[in-house]
C-alpha atoms as a PDB file:
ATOM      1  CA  UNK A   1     -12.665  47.896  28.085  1.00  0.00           C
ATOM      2  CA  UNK A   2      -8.725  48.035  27.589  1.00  0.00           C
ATOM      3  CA  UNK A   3      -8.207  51.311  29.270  1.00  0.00           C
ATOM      4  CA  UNK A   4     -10.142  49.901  32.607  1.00  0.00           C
ATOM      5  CA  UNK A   5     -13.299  51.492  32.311  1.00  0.00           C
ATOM      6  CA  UNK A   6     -16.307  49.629  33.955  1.00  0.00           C
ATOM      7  CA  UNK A   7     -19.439  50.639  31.692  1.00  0.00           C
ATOM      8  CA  UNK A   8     -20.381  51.806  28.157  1.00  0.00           C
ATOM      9  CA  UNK A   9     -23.740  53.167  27.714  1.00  0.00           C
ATOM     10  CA  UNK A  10     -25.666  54.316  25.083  1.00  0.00           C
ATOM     11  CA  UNK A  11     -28.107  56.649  23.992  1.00  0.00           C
ATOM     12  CA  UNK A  12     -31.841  55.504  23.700  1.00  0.00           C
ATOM     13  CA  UNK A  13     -32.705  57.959  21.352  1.00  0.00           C
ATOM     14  CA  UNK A  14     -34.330  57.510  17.411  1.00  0.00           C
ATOM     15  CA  UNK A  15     -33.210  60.802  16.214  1.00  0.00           C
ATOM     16  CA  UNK A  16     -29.892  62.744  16.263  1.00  0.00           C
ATOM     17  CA  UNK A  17     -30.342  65.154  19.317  1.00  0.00           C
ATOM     18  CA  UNK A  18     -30.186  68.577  19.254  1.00  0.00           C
ATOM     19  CA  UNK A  19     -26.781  70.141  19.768  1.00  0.00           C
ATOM     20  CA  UNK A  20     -25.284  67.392  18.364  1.00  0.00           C
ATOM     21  CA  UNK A  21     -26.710  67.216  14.640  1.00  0.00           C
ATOM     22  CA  UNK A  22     -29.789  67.127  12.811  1.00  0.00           C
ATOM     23  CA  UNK A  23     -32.548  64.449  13.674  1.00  0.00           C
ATOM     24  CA  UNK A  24     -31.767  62.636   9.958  1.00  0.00           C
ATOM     25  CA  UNK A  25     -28.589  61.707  11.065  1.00  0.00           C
ATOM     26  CA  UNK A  26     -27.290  58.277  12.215  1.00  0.00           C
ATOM     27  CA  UNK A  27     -28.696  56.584  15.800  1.00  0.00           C
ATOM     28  CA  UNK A  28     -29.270  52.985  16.102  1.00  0.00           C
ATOM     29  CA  UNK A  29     -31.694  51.736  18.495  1.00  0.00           C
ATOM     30  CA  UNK A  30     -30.477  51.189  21.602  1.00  0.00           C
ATOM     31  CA  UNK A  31     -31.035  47.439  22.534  1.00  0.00           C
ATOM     32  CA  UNK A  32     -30.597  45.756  19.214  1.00  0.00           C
ATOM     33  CA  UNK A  33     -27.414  47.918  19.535  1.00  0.00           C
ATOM     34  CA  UNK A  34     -26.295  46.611  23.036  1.00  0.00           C
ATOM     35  CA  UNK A  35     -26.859  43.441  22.316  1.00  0.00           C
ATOM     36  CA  UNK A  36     -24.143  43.593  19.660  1.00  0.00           C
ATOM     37  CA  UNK A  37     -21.845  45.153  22.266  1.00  0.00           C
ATOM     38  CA  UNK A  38     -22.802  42.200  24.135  1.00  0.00           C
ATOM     39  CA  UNK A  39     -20.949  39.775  21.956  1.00  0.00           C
ATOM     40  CA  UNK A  40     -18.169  41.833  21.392  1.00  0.00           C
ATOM     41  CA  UNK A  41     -16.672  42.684  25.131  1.00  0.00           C
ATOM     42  CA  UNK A  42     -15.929  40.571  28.233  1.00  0.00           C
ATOM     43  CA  UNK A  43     -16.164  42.022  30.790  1.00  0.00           C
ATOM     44  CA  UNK A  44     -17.709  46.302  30.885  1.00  0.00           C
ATOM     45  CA  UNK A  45     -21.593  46.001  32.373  1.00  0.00           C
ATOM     46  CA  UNK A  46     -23.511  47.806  29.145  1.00  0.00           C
ATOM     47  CA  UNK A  47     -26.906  49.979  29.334  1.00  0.00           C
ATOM     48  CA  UNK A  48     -28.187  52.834  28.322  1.00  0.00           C
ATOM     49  CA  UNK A  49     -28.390  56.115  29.810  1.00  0.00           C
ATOM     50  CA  UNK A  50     -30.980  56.456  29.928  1.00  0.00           C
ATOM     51  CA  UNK A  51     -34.140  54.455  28.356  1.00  0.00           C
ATOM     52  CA  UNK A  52     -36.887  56.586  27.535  1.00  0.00           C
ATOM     53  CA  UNK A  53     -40.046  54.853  29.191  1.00  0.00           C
ATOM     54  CA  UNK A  54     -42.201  56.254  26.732  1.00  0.00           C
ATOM     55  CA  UNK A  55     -40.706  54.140  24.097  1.00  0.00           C
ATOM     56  CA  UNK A  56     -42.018  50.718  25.116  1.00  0.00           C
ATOM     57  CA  UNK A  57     -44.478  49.019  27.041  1.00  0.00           C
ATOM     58  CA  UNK A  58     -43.004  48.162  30.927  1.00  0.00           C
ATOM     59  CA  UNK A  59     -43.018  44.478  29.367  1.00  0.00           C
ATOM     60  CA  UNK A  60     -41.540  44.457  26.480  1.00  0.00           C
ATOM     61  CA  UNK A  61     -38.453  46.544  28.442  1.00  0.00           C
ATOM     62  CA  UNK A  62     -38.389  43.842  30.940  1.00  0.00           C
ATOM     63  CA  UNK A  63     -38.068  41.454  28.483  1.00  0.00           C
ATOM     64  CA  UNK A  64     -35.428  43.319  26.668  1.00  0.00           C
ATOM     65  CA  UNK A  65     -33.194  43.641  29.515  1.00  0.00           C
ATOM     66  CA  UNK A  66     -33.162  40.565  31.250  1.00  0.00           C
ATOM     67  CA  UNK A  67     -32.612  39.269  27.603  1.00  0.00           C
ATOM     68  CA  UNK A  68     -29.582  41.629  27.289  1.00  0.00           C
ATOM     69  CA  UNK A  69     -28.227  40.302  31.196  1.00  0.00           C
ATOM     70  CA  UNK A  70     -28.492  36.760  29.337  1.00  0.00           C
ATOM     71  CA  UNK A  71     -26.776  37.503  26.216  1.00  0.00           C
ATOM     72  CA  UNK A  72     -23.982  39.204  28.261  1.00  0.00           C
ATOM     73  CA  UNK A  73     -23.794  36.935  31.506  1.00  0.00           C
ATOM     74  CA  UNK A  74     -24.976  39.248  34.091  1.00  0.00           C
ATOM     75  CA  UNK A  75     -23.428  42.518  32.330  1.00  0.00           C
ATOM     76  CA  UNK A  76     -27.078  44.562  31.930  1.00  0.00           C
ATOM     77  CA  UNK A  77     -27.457  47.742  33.700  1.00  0.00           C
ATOM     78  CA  UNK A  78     -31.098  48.693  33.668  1.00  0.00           C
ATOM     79  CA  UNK A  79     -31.329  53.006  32.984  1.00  0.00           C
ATOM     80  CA  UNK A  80     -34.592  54.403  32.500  1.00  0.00           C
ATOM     81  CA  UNK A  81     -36.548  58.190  32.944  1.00  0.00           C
ATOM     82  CA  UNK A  82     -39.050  59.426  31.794  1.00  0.00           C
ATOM     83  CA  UNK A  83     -38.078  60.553  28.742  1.00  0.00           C
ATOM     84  CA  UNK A  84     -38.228  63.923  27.255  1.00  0.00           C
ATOM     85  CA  UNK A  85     -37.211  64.560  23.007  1.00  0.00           C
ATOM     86  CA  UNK A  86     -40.557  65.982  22.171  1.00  0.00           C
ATOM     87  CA  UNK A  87     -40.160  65.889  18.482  1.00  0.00           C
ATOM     88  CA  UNK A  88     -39.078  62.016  18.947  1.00  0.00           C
ATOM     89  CA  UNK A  89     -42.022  61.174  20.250  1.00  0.00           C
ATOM     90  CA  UNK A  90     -44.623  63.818  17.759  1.00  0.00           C
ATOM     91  CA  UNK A  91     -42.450  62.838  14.605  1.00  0.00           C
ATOM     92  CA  UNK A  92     -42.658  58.862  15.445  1.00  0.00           C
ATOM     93  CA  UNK A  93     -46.381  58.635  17.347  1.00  0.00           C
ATOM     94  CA  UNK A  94     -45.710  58.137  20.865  1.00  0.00           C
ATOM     95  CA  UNK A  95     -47.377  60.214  23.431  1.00  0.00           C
ATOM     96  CA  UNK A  96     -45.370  63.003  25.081  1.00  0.00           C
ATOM     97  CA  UNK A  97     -47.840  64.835  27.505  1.00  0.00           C
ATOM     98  CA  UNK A  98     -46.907  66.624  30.590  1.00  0.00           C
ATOM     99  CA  UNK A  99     -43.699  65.803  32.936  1.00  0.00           C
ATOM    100  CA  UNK A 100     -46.289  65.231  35.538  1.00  0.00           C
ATOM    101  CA  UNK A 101     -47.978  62.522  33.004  1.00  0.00           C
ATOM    102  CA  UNK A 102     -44.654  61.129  31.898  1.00  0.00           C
ATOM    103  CA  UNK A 103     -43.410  61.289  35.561  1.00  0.00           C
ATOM    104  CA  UNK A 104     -46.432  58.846  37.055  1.00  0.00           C
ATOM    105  CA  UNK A 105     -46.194  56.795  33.845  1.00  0.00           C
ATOM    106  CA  UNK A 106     -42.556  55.698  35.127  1.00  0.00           C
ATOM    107  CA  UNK A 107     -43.901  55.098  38.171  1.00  0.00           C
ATOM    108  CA  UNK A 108     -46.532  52.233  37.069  1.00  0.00           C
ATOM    109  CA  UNK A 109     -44.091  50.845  34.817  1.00  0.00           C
ATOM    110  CA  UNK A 110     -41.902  50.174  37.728  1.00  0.00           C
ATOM    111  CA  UNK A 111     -44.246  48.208  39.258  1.00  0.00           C
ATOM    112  CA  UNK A 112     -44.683  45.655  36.335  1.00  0.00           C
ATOM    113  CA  UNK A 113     -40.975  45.822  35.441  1.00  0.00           C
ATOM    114  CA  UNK A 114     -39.068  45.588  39.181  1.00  0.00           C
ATOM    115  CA  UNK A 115     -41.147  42.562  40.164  1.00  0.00           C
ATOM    116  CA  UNK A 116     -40.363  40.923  36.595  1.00  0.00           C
ATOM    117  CA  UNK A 117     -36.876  41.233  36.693  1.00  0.00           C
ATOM    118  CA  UNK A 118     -36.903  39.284  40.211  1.00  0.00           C
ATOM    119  CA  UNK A 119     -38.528  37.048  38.896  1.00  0.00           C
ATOM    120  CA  UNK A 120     -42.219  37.401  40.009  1.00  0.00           C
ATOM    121  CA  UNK A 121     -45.202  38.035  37.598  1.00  0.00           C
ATOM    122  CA  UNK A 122     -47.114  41.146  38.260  1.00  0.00           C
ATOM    123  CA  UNK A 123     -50.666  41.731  37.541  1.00  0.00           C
ATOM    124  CA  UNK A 124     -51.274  45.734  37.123  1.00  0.00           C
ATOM    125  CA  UNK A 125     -54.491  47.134  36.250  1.00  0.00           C
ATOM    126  CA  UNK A 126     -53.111  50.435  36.407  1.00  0.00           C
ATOM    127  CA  UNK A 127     -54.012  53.995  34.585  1.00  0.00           C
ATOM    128  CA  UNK A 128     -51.330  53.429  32.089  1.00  0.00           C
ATOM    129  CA  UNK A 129     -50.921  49.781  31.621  1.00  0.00           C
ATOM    130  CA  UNK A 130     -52.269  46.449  31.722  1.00  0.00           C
ATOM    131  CA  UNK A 131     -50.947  43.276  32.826  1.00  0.00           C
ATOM    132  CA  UNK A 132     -52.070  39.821  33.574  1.00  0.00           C
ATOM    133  CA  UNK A 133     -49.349  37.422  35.865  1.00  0.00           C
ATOM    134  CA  UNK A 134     -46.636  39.227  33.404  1.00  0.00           C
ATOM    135  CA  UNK A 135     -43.098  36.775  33.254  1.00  0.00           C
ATOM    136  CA  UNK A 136     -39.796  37.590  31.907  1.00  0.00           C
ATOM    137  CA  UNK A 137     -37.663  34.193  31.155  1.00  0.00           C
ATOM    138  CA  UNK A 138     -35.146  33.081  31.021  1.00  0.00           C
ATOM    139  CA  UNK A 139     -33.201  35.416  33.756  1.00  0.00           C
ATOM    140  CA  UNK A 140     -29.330  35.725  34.358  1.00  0.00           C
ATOM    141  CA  UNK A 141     -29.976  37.159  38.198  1.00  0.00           C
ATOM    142  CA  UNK A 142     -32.377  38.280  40.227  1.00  0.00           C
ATOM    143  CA  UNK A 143     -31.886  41.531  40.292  1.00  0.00           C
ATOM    144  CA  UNK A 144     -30.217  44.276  37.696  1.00  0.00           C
ATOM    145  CA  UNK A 145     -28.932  47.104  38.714  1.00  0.00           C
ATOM    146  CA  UNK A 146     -30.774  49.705  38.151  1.00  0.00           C
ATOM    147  CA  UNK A 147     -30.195  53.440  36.832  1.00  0.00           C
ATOM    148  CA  UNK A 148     -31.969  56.746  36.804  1.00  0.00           C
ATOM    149  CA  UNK A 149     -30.609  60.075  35.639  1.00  0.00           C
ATOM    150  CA  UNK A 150     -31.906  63.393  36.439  1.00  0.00           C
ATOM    151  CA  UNK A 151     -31.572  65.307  39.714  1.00  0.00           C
ATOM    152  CA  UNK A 152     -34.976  67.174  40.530  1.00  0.00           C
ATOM    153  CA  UNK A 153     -35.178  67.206  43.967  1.00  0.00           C
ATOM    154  CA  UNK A 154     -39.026  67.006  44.375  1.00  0.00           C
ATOM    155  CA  UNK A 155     -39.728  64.278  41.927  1.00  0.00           C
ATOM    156  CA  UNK A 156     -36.744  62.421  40.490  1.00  0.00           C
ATOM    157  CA  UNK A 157     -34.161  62.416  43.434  1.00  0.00           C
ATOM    158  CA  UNK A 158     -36.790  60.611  46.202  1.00  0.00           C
ATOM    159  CA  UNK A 159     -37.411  58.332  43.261  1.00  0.00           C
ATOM    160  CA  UNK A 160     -33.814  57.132  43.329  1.00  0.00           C
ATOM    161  CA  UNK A 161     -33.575  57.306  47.049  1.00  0.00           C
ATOM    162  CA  UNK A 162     -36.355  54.804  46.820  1.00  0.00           C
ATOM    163  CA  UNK A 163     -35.437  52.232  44.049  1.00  0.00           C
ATOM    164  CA  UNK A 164     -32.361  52.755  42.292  1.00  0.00           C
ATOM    165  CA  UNK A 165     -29.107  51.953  42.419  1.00  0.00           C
ATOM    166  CA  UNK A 166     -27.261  54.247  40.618  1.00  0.00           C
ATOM    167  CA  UNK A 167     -28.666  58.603  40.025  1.00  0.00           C
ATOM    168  CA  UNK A 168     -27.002  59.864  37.243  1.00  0.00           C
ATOM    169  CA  UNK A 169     -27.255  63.537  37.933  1.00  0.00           C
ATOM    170  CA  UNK A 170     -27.938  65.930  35.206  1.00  0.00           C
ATOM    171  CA  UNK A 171     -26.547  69.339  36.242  1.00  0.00           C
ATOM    172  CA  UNK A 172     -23.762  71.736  35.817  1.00  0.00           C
ATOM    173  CA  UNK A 173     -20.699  71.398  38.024  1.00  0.00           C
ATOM    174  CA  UNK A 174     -21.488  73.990  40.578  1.00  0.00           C
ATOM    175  CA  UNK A 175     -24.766  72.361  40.874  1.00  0.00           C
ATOM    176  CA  UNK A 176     -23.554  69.242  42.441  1.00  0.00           C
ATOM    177  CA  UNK A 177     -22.853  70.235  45.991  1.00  0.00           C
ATOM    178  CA  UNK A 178     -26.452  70.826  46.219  1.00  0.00           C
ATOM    179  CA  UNK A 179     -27.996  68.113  44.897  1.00  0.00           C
ATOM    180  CA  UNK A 180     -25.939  65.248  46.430  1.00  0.00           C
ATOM    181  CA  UNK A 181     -26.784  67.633  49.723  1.00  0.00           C
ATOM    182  CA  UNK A 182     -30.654  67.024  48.744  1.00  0.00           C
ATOM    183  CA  UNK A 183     -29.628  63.125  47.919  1.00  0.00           C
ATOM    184  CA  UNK A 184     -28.303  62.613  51.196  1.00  0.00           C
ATOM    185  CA  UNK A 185     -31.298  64.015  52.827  1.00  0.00           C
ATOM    186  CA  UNK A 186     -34.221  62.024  50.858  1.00  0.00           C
ATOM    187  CA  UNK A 187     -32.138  58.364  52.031  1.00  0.00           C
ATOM    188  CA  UNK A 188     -31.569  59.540  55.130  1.00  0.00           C
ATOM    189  CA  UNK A 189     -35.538  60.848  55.251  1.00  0.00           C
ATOM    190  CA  UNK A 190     -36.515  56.650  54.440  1.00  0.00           C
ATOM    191  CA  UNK A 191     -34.140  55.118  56.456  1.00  0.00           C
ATOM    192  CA  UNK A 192     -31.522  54.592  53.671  1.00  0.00           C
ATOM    193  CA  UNK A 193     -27.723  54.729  53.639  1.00  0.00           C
ATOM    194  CA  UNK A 194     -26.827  57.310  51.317  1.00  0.00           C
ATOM    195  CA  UNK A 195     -23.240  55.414  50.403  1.00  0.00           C
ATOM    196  CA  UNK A 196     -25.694  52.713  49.242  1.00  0.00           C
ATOM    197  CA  UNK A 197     -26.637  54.907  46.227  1.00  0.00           C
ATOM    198  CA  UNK A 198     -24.216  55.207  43.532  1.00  0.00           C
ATOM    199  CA  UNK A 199     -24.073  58.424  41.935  1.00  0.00           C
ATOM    200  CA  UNK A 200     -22.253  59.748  38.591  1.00  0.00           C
ATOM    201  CA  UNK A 201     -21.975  62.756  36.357  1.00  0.00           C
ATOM    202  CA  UNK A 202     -22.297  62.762  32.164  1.00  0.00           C
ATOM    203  CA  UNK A 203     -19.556  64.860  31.338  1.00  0.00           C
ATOM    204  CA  UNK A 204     -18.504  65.871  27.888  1.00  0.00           C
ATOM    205  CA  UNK A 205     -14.979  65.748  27.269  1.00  0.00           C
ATOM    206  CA  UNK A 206     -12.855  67.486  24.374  1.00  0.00           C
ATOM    207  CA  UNK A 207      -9.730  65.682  24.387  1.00  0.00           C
ATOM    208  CA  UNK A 208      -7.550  68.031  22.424  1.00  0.00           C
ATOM    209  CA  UNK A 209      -4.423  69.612  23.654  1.00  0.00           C
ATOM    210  CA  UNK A 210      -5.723  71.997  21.350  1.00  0.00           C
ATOM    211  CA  UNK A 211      -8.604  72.805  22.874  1.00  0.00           C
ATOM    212  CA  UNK A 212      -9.452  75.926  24.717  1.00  0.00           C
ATOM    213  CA  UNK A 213     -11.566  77.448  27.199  1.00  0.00           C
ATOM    214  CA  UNK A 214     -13.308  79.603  24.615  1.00  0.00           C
ATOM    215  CA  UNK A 215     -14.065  76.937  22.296  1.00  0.00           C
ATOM    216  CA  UNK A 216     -16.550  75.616  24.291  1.00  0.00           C
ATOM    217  CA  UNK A 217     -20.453  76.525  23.407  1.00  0.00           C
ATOM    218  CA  UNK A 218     -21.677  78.788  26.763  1.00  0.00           C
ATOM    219  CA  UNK A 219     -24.170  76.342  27.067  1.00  0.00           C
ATOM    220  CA  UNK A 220     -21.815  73.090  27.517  1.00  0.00           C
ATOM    221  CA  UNK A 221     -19.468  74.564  30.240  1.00  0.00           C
ATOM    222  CA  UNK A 222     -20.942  73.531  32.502  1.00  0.00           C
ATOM    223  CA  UNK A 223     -20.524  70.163  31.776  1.00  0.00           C
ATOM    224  CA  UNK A 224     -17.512  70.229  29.558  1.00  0.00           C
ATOM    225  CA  UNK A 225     -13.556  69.207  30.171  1.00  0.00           C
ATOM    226  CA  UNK A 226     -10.799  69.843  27.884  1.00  0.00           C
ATOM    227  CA  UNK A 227      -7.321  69.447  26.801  1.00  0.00           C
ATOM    228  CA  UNK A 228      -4.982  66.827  27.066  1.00  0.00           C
ATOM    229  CA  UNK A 229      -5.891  63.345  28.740  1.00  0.00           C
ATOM    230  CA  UNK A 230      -3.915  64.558  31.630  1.00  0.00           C
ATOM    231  CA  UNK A 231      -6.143  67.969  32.139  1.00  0.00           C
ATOM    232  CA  UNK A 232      -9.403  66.282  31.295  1.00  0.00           C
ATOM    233  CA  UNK A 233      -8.957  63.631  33.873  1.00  0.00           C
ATOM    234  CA  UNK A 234      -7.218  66.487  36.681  1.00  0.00           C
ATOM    235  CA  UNK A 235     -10.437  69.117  35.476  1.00  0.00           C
ATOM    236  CA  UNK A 236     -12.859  65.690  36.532  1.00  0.00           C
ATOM    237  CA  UNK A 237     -11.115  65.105  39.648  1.00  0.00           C
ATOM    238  CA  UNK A 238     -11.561  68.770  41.040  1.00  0.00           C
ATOM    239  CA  UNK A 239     -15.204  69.371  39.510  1.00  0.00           C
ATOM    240  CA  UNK A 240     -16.495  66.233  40.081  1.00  0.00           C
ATOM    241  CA  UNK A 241     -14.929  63.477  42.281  1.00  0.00           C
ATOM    242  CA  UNK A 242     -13.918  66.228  44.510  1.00  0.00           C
ATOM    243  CA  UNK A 243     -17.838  67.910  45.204  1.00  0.00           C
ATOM    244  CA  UNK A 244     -18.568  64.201  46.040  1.00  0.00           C
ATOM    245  CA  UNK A 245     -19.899  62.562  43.116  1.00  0.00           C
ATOM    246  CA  UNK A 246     -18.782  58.592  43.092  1.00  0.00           C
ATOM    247  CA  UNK A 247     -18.527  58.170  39.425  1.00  0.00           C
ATOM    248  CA  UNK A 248     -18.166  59.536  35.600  1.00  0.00           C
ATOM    249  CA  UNK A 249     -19.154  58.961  32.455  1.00  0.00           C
ATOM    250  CA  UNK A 250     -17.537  60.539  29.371  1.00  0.00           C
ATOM    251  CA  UNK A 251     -19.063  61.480  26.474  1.00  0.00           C
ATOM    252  CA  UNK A 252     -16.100  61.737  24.372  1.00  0.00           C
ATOM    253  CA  UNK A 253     -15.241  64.180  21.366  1.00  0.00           C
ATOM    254  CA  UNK A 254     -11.489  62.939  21.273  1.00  0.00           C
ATOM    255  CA  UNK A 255     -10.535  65.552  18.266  1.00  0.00           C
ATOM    256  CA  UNK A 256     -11.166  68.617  16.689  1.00  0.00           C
ATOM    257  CA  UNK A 257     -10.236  66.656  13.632  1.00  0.00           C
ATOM    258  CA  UNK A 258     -12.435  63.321  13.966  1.00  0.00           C
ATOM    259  CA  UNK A 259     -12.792  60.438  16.743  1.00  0.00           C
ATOM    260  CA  UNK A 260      -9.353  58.886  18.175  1.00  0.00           C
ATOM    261  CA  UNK A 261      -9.714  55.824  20.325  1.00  0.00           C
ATOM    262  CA  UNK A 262      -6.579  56.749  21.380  1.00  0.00           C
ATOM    263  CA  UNK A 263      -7.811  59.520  23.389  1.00  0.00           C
ATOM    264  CA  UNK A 264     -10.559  57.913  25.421  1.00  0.00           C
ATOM    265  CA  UNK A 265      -7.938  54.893  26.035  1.00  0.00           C
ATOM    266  CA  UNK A 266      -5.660  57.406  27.377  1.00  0.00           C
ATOM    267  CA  UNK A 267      -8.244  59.686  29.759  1.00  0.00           C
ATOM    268  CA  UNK A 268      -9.206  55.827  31.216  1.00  0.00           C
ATOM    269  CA  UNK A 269      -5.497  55.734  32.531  1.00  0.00           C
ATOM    270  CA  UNK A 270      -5.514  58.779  33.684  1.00  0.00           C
ATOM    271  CA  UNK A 271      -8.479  59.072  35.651  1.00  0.00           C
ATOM    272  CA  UNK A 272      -7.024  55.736  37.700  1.00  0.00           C
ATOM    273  CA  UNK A 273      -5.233  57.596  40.611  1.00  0.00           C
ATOM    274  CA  UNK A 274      -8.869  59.573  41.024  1.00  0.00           C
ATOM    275  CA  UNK A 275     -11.351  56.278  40.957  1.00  0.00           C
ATOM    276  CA  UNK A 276      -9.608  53.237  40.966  1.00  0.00           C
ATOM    277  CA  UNK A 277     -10.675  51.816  38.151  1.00  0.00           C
END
């Protein structure tokens, strides 16, 4: 919050992910979690990126984030997919099933949870869920912004085009040309302004002066800066700002060595010039 950046989101995840460690190590669940962020900052909007939607009813999200906008005075950012950590869901009993299944369950869970947040109470009687004149109270606003990561161009990117506020694409760096190509198109194709929908890039970032090219896994370089603050904000600027993408998010290793706040602090400051904030 110090440094000037505008967000901090977290993971809605049970287990450790792959990649990063084994599933027995620590994650806390995301909304009990945010809500403690809630008391402890002033001013950053908090979410997560993203919420699984196979984790909880439509309801019971609704309820969760307009609680969280409460708690943090109109500070909730609403990110949700479809989700897609199949051992999550086998190990802890919720059903996975196809992309296509966990694709059109988003959908029907967007029409109990948009009208909720506004304010309305939806009655569904859908394939997936049930509702009866559903109501989330009390509310902060009338509407929360709302977030969506992923960047398939049949399936996820119309979605955004049609509902969202904010598409956090998942891709590699060269990638992005094309899809905020295909994101311009599917606004443009409903009538839309594309500068109306935000767009950002998860990028993991090694801040180490240390660090070098090699020492990153062939299957993170995609989406990997390095080095000093200086070079991780300059290597954002021409991979991502650059192709066209509005916004950032780090995911911050800060040390070969262990976790500096020193070193996200210090990327914030210099990533000002590029963003502005």
């Amino acid at each position: 919050e110090a440094a000037g950046f505008d967000s901090v989101f977290v993971m809605d995840h049970f287990y450790q992910l792959p990649g990063l460690g084994t599933p027995d190590q620590p994650m806390l669940e995301a909304y009990t979690a945010l809500g403690a962020l809630a008391t402890a900052t002033e001013r950053v909007q908090l979410g997560t990126l993203v919420t699984g939607n196979t984790y909880r009813n439509p309801t019971l999200l609704a309820k969760a984030i307009t609680t969280l906008d409460v708690i943090s005075q109109g500070r909730a950012i609403l990110g949700i997919g479809t989700g897609w950590f199949e051992l999550e869901h086998d190990s802890l009993g919720y059903e996975f099933g196809t992309f296509t299944d966990r694709f059109n369950k988003l959908g029907e869970a967007l029409q109990i949870i948009l009208p909720m947040l506004a304010g309305e109470r939806p009655t569904v009687n859908g394939k997936y869920y049930q509702t009866q004149e559903a109501m989330a109270e009390p509310r902060f606003r009338d509407h929360i912004p709302l977030m969506i990561g992923g960047s398939g161009e049949k399936k996820t990117i119309p979605l955004a085009a049609k509902h969202f506020d904010h598409l956090n694409i998942i891709a590699g760096f060269d990638e992005l040309p094309r899809k905020l190509a295909v994101v311009k198109e599917r606004c443009e194709e409903i009538g839309r302004d594309p500068a109306t929908l935000e767009t950002s890039m998860l990028v993991i970032a090694m801040i180490d002066e240390n660090v070098t090219e090699d020492m990153i896994p062939d299957d993170f370089k995609q989406q990997a800066v390095f080095g000093s603050a200086e070079r991780v904000a300059e290597q954002i600027k021409t991979k991502v700002i650059d192709a066209g993408v509005t916004g950032v998010i780090l995911s911050p290793v800060t040390s070969l060595n262990g976790y500096h706040p020193g070193g996200v602090t210090a990327v914030g400051e210099a990533l000002k010039p590029f963003l502005g904030t």
